[in-house]
Every structure is written in structure tokens, then in C-alpha cells.
Protein backbone atom coordinates (compact mmCIF):
# COMPACT_ATOMS: atom_id res chain seq x y z
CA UNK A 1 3.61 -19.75 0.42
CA UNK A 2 6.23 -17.59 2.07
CA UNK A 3 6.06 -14.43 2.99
CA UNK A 4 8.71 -13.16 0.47
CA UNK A 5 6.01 -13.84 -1.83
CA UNK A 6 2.99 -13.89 -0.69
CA UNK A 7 2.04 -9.18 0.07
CA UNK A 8 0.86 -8.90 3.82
CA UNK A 9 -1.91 -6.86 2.90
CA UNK A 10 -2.50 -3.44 4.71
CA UNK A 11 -5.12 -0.42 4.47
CA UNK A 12 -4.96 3.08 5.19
CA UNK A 13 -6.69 6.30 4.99
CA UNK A 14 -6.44 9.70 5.77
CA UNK A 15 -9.59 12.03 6.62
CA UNK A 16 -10.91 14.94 8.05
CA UNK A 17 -13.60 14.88 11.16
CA UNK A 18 -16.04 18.05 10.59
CA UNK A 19 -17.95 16.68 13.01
CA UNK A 20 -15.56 17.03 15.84
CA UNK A 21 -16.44 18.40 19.48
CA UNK A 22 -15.66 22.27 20.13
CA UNK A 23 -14.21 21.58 22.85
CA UNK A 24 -11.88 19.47 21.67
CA UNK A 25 -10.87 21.82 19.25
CA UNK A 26 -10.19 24.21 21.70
CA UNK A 27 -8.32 21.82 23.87
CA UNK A 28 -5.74 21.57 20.45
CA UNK A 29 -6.98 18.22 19.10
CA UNK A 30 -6.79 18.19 15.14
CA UNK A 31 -9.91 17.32 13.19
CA UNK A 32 -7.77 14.66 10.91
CA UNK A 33 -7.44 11.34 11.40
CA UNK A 34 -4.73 9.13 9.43
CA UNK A 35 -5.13 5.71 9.94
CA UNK A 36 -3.12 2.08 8.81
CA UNK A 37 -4.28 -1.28 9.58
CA UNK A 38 -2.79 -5.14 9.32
CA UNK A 39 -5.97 -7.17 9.52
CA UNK A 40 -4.11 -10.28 9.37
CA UNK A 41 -1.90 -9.23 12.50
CA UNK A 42 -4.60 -7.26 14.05
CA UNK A 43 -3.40 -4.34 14.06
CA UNK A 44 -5.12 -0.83 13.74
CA UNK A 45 -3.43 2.26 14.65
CA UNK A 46 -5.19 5.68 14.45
CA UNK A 47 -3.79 9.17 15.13
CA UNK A 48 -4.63 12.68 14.77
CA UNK A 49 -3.06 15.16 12.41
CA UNK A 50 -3.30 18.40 10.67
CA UNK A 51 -3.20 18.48 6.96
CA UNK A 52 -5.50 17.87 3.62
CA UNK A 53 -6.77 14.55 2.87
CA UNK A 54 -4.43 13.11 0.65
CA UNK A 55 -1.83 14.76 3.09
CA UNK A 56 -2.86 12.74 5.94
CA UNK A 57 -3.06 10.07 3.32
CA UNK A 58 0.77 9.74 2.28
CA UNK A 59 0.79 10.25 6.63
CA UNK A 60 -0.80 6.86 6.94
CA UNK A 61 1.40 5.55 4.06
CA UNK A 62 4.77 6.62 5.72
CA UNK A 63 4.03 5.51 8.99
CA UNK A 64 2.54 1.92 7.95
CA UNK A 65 6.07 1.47 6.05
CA UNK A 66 7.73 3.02 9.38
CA UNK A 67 5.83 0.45 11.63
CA UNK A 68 6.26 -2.45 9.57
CA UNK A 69 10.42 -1.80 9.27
CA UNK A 70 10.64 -1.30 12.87
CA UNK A 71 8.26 -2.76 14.81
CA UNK A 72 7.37 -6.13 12.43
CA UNK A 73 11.13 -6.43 12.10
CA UNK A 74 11.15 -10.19 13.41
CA UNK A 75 8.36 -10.94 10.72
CA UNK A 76 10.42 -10.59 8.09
CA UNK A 77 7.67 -9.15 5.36
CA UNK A 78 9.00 -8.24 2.23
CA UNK A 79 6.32 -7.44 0.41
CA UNK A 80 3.78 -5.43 1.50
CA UNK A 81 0.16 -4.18 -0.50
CA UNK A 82 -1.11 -1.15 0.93
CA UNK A 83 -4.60 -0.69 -0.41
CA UNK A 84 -6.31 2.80 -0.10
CA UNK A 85 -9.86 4.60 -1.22
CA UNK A 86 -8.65 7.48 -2.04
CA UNK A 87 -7.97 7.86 -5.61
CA UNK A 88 -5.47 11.35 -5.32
CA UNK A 89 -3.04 8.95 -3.27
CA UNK A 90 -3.05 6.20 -5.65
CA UNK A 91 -2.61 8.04 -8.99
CA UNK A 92 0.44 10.04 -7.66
CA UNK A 93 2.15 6.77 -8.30
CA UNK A 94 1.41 6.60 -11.74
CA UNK A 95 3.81 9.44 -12.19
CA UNK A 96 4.06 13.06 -12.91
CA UNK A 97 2.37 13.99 -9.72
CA UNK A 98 3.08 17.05 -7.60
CA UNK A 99 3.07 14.40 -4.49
CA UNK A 100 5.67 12.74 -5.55
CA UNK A 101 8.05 15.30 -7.47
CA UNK A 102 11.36 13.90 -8.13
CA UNK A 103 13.18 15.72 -5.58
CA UNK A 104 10.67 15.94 -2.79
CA UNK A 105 11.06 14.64 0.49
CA UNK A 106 8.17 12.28 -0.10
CA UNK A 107 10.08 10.41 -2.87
CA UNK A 108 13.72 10.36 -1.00
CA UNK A 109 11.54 8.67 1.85
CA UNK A 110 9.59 6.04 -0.57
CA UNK A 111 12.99 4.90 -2.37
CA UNK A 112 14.32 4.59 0.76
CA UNK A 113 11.69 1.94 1.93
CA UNK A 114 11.59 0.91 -1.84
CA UNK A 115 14.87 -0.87 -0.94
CA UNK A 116 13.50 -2.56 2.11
CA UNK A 117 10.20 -3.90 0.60
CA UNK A 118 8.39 -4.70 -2.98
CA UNK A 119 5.86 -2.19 -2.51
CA UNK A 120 2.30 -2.75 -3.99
CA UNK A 121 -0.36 0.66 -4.26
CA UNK A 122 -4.08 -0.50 -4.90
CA UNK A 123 -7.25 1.28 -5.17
CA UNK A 124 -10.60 -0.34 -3.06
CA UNK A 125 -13.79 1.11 -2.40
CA UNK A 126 -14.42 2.78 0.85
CA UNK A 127 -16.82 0.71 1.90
CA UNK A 128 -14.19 -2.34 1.84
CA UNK A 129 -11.17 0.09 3.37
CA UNK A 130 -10.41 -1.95 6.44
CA UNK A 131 -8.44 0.55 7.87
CA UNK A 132 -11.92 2.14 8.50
CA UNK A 133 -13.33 -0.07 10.01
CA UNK A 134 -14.71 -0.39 13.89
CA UNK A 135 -11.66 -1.33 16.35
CA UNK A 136 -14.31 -3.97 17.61
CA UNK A 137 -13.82 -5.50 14.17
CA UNK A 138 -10.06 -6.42 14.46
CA UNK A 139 -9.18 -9.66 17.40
CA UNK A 140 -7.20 -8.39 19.88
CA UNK A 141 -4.65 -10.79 19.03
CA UNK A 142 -4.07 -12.98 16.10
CA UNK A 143 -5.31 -16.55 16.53
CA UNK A 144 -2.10 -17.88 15.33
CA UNK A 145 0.09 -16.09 18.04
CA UNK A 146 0.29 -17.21 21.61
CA UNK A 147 1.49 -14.68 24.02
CA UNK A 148 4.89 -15.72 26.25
CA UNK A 149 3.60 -15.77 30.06
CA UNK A 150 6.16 -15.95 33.05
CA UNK A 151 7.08 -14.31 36.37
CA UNK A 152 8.34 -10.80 36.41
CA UNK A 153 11.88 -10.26 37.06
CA UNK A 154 11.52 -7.23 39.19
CA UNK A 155 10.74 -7.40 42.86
CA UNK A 156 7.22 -6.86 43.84
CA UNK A 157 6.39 -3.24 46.08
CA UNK A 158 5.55 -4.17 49.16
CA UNK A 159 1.81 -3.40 50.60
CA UNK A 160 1.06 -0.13 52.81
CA UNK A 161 -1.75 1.02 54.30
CA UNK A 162 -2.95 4.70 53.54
CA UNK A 163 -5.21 6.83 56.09
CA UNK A 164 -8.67 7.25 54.68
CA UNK A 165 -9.19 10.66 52.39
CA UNK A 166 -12.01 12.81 52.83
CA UNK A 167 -14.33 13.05 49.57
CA UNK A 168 -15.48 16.37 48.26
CA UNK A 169 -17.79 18.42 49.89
CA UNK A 170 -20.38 19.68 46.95
């Protein structure tokens, strides 16, 4: 089947760490977490934000749509299935939602990649989100790719010899 037809399924999810370290609190690190992943590419991104769950949610969603346009260009998916647990997110598609009024800027931006791709919204159960699942899970690169070896263009530095540092006196 061809990919025009065929959805390239993807996950996300969008959550909040109350578990988080102090002191990385204090260092500015945000306690959420929004999160997309391509299991069939191996792909899994992660990043930390501030916002509420279905917030970081429709943050996940955006930025899976952004990746795929951008970076997937040369794959040329047209249909994508985004598959989420969180049931907030998938019933402000249904309509009448305060997520996705009319005029907001969250609709402008999903008509916008409406034209690009046939998008597909599904509900899962947590347990089965991918997208939250260990990085250990997801191969490091797909079995189907190969990667492109060959020498580097750019001329090697040269080697130089450094005098010896002294190490910390404790």
C-alpha cells in the first residue's frame, strides 16, 4: 500500500512531572513534559514545557504536525493518525470545544496543516500510548534505512600537543 493511503501512525502526550527534583526547579526546568513519537521511523522526541495537560497536549500535537512537514518532507506522508490517551484532547475535535474555538489560534494552525495532510485523532489507553514509552524501546534506526557513509569534505585539524594541566588540589 502507499503511503497516501496507508496513516503513518504517531502518539503523543502531554503531562505534568510532580515528582521532579528541587533543584531542577530552581535551575528553571518546567515540570511538563510533551512528547510525540513515530514508532515506525523511530522516532521519539520529548521536551519540557509549562502549561496544563491538555495544553502540553495540543503542544505535542502541533509540533508532531511541525516535524513531520519539515523534517519528514522527503517521505512524502500524507496521512498521518495521531493517537493520544488523553480524552480532553480528543473530544475537542468533536466540536464545540473551547480548544478549538473557531477563531483561535489553535484552529488557524490545524486548517493550515489540514491542507497538507488527512489528519486522523484517536483515543488509546495509556498503557498502549507509545509515545510513553522507554527511549530503550524505540531502534535507534529503522531496519529498513541504511545510513549514507563517506569521507568528510572538510580538511582534517591537524594534531598538537598540549603541556600537561595540574588537577585540583582538594
Amino acid at each position: 500500500m502507499s503511503k497516501e493511503k496507508t496513516p503513518v501512525k504517531c502518539f503523543i502526550a502531554g503531562f505534568e512531572n510532580h515528582e521532579i527534583d528541587n533543584n531542577l526547579e530552581q535551575r528553571g526546568f518546567s515540570r511538563g513534559m510533551l512528547v510525540f513519537s513515530i514508532p515506525t521511523l523511530g522516532i521519539l522526541f520529548r521536551c519540557r514545557a509549562q502549561g496544563s495537560t491538555t495544553d502540553l497536549e495540543f503542544g505535542a500535537f502541533f509540533a508532531l504536525l511541525k516535524f513531520v512537514k519539515s523534517k519528514l518532507a522527503k517521505e512524502k506522508i500524507k496521512h498521518i493518525e495521531v493517537l493520544s490517551s488523553n480524552p480532553e484532547f480528543i473530544f475537542s475535535f468533536t466540536g464545540n470545544s473551547r480548544h478549538l474555538a473557531p477563531d483561535s489560534a489553535r484552529m488557524k494552525l490545524l486548517k493550515e496543516y489540514h491542507r497538507k495532510f488527512k489528519i486522523q485523532v484517536g483515543f488509546l489507553k495509556a498503557s498502549e500510548n507509545l509515545a510513553l514509552a522507554s527511549s530503550a524501546d524505540y531502534p535507534s534506526m529503522p531496519k529498513d534505512r541504511a545510513v549514507s557513509w563517506g569521507v568528510e569534505s572538510e580538511k582534517p585539524t591537524a594534531p598538537e600537543f598540549k603541556p600537561f594541566q595540574r588537577g585540583i588540589s582538594l
